[in-house]
Protein backbone atom coordinates (compact mmCIF):
# COMPACT_ATOMS: atom_id res chain seq x y z
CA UNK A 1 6.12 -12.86 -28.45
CA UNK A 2 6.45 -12.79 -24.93
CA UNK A 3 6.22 -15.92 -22.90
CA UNK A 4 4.15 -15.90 -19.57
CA UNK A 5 3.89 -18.43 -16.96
CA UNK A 6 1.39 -19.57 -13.81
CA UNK A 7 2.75 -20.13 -10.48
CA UNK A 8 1.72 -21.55 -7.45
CA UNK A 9 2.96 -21.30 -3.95
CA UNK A 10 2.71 -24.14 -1.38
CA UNK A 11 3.28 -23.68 2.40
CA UNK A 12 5.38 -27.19 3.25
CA UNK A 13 4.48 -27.15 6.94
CA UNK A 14 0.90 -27.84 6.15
CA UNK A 15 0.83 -30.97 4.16
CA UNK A 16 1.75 -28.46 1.19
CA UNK A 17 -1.08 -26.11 1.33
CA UNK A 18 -1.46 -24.21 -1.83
CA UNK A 19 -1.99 -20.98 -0.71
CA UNK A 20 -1.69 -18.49 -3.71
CA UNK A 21 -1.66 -18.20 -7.50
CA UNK A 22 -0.32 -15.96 -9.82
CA UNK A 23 0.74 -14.80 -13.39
CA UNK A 24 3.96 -13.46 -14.33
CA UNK A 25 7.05 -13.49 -16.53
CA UNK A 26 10.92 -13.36 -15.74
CA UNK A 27 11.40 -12.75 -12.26
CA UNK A 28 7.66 -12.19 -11.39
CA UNK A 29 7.23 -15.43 -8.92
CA UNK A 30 10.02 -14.52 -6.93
CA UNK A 31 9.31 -10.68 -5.77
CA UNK A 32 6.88 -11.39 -3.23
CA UNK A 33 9.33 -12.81 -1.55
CA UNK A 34 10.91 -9.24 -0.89
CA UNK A 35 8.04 -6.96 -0.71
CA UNK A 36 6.61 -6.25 2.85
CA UNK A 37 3.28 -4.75 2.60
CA UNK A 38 -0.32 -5.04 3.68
CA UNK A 39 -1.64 -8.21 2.08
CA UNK A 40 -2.48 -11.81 3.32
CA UNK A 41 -0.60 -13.85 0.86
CA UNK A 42 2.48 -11.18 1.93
CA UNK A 43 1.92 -11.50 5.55
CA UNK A 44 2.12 -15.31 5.38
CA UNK A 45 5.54 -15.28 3.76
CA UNK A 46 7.29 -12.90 6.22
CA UNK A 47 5.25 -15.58 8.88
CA UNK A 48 7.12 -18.71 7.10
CA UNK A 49 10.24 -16.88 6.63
CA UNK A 50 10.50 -16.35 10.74
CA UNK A 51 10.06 -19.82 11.27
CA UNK A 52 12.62 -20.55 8.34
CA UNK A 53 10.04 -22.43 6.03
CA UNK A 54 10.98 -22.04 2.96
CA UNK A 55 7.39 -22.22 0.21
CA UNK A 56 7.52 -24.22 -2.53
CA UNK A 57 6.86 -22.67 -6.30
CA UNK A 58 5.26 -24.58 -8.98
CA UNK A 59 4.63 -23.30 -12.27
CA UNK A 60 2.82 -23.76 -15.19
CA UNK A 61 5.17 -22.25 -17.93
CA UNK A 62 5.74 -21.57 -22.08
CA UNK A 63 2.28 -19.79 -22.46
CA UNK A 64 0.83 -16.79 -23.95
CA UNK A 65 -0.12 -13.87 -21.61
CA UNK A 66 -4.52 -15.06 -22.33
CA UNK A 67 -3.55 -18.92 -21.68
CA UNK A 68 -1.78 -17.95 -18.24
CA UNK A 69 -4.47 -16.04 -17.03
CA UNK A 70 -6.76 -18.67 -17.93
CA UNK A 71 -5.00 -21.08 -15.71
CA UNK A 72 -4.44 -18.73 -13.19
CA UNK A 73 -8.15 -18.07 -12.97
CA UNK A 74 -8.36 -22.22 -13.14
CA UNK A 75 -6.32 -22.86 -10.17
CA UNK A 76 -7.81 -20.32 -8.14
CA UNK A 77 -11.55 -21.75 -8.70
CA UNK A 78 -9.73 -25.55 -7.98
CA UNK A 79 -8.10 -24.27 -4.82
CA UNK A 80 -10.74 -21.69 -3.78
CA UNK A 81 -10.25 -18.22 -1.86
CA UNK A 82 -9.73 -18.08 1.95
CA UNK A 83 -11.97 -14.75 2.21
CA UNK A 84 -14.49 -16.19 0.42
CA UNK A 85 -14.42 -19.53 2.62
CA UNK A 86 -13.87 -21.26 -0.37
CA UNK A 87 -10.63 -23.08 0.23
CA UNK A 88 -7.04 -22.01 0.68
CA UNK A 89 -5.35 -19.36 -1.54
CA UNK A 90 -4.75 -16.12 -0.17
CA UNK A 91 -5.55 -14.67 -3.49
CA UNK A 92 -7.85 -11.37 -2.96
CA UNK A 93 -9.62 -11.59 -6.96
CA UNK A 94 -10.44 -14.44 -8.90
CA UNK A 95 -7.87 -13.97 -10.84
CA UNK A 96 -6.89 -12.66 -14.67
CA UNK A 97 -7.14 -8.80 -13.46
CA UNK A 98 -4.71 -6.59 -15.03
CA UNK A 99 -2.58 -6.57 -18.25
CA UNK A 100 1.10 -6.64 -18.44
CA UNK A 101 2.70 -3.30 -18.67
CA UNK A 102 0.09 -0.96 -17.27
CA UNK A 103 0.26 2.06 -15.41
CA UNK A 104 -2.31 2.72 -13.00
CA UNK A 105 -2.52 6.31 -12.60
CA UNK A 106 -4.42 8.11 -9.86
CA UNK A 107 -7.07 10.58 -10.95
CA UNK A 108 -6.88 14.23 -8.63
CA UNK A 109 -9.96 13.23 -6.85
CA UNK A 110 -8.38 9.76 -6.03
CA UNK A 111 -5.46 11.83 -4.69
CA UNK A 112 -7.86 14.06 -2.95
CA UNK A 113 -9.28 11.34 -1.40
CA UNK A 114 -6.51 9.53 -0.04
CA UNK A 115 -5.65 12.62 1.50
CA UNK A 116 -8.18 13.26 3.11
CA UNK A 117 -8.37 9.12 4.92
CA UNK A 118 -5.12 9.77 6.08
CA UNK A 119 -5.71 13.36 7.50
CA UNK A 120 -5.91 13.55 11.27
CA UNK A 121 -4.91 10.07 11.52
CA UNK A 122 -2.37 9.03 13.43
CA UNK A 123 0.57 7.30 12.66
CA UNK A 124 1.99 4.10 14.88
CA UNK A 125 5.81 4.85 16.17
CA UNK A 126 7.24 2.17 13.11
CA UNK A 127 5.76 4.67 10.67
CA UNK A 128 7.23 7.70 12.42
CA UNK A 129 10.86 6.18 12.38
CA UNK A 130 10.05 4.75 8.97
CA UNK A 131 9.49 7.84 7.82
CA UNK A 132 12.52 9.74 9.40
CA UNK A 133 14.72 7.08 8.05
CA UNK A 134 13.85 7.59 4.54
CA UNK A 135 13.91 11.65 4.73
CA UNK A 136 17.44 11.21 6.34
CA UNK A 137 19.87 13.10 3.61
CA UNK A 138 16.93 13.77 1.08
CA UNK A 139 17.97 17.56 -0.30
CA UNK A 140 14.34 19.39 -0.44
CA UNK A 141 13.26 19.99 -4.19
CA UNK A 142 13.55 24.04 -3.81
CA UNK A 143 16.76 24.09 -1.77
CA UNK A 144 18.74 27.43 -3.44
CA UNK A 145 15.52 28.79 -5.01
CA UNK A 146 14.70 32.04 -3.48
CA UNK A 147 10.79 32.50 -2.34
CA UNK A 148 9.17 35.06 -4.49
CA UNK A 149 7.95 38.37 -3.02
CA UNK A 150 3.87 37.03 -3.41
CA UNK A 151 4.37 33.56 -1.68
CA UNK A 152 6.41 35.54 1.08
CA UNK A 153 3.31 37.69 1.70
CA UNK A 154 0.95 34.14 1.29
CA UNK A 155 2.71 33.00 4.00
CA UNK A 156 2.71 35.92 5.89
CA UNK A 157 -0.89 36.43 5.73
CA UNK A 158 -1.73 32.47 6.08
CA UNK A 159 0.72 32.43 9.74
CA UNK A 160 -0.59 36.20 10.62
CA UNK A 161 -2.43 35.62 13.87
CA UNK A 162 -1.99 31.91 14.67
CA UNK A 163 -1.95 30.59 18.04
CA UNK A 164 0.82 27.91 18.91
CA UNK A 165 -0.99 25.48 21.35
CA UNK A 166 0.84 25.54 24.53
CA UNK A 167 1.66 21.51 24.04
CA UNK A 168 3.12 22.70 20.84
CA UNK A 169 5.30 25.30 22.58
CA UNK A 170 6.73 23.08 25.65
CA UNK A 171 7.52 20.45 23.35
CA UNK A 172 9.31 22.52 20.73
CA UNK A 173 10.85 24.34 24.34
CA UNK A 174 12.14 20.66 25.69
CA UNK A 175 13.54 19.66 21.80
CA UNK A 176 15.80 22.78 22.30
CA UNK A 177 16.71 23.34 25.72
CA UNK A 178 20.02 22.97 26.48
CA UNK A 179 21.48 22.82 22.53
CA UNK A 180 24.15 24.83 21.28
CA UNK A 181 23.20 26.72 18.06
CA UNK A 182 26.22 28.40 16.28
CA UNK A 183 26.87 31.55 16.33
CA UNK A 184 28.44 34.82 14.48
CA UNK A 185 29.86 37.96 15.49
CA UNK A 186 28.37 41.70 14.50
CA UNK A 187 31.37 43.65 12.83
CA UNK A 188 29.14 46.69 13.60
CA UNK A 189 28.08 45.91 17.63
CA UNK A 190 30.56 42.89 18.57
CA UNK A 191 27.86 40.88 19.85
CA UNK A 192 28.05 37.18 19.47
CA UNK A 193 24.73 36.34 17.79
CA UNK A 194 22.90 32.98 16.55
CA UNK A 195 23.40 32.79 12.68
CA UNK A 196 19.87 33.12 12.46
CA UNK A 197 19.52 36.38 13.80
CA UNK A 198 22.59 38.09 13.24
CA UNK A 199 21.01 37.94 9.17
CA UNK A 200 18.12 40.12 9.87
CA UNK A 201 19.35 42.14 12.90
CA UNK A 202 23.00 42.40 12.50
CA UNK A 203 25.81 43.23 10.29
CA UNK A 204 24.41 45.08 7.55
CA UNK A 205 20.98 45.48 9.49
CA UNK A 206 22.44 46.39 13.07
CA UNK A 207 20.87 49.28 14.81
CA UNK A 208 23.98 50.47 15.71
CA UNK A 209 25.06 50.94 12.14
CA UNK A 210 25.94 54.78 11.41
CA UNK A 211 22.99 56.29 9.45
């Protein structure tokens, strides 16, 4: 049988302020010390960990998984939620939600409507380099597989008649100006060509070429 465990994290710098409580097993207590996203309890720790304040842990340990989320939910109606005015914690339920080992897996309408929240919305300059940094070296998942002859004529028809805005344009103009692009030489016309072109209009395709 598995053996679970309540914890409890104190802020030191204010009289030892318990300000959340949790469930967990092996390493559970100590990962929010790592993670970095949206959530009060989170945001707190990367505040103490600035100011070098280190939290203190206590823990309630040897218990089954429905004794430690008993005493989880205990603590948290002792100590009382912040968002609730209440007390404290920085817990956001009142506690004893979830089950150990549980996947949560998002429906296609939940997908669809994430989607469609972040559509149009824009995105600070941290998320922009966030994002570039972790696409840096990624190989795309259909590198070396050739586009079949029906999505080549879906894209065809999807592009046919679009209108680059002229914002678009300048800024894709100003990205480029002044950049060397390597180039190839025709065999057939001797013309120094970008590697781009010289696939479709030289070579084997050149005008030039004797019929």
């Amino acid at each position: 049988m598995d053996i679970f465990y309540t914890y409890i994290y104190y802020d030191p710098s204010r009289k030892n302020e318990p300000i959340y409580v949790g469930k967990g097993k092996g390493e559970r207590a100590w990962t929010h010390l790592t993670r970095k996203h949206m959530h009060p309890f989170i945001q707190r720790l990367q505040l103490m960990k600035r100011n070098n304040i280190e939290p203190i842990i206590g823990f309630y340990s040897e218990l089954d998984e429905e004794l430690a989320h008993l005493v989880e939910q205990e603590l948290i109606s002792k100590f009382g939620r912040k968002n609730l005015g209440l007390g404290t914690l920085l817990n956001l339920t009142d506690g004893g939600d979830g089950v150990s080992g549980i996947k949560h897996v998002r429906t296609a309408e939940h997908c669809r409507k994430l989607s469609e929240a972040q559509k149009n919305k824009p995105k600070s300059e941290r998320t922009r380099k966030n994002i570039s940094k972790a696409c840096k070296g990624r190989i795309p998942h259909n590198v070396g597989i050739p586009l079949s002859a029906e999505l080549k004529e879906n894209l065809r028809v999807k592009n046919l008649g679009k209108i680059v805005p002229a914002d678009v344009r300048k800024k894709i103009g100003d990205t480029q100006r002044g950049k060397k692009h390597p180039t190839s030489v025709c065999y057939v016309c001797g013309r120094s060509i970008g590697i781009r072109a010289i696939k479709f209009y030289h070579n084997d395709n050149c005008k030039l070429l004797p019929v």
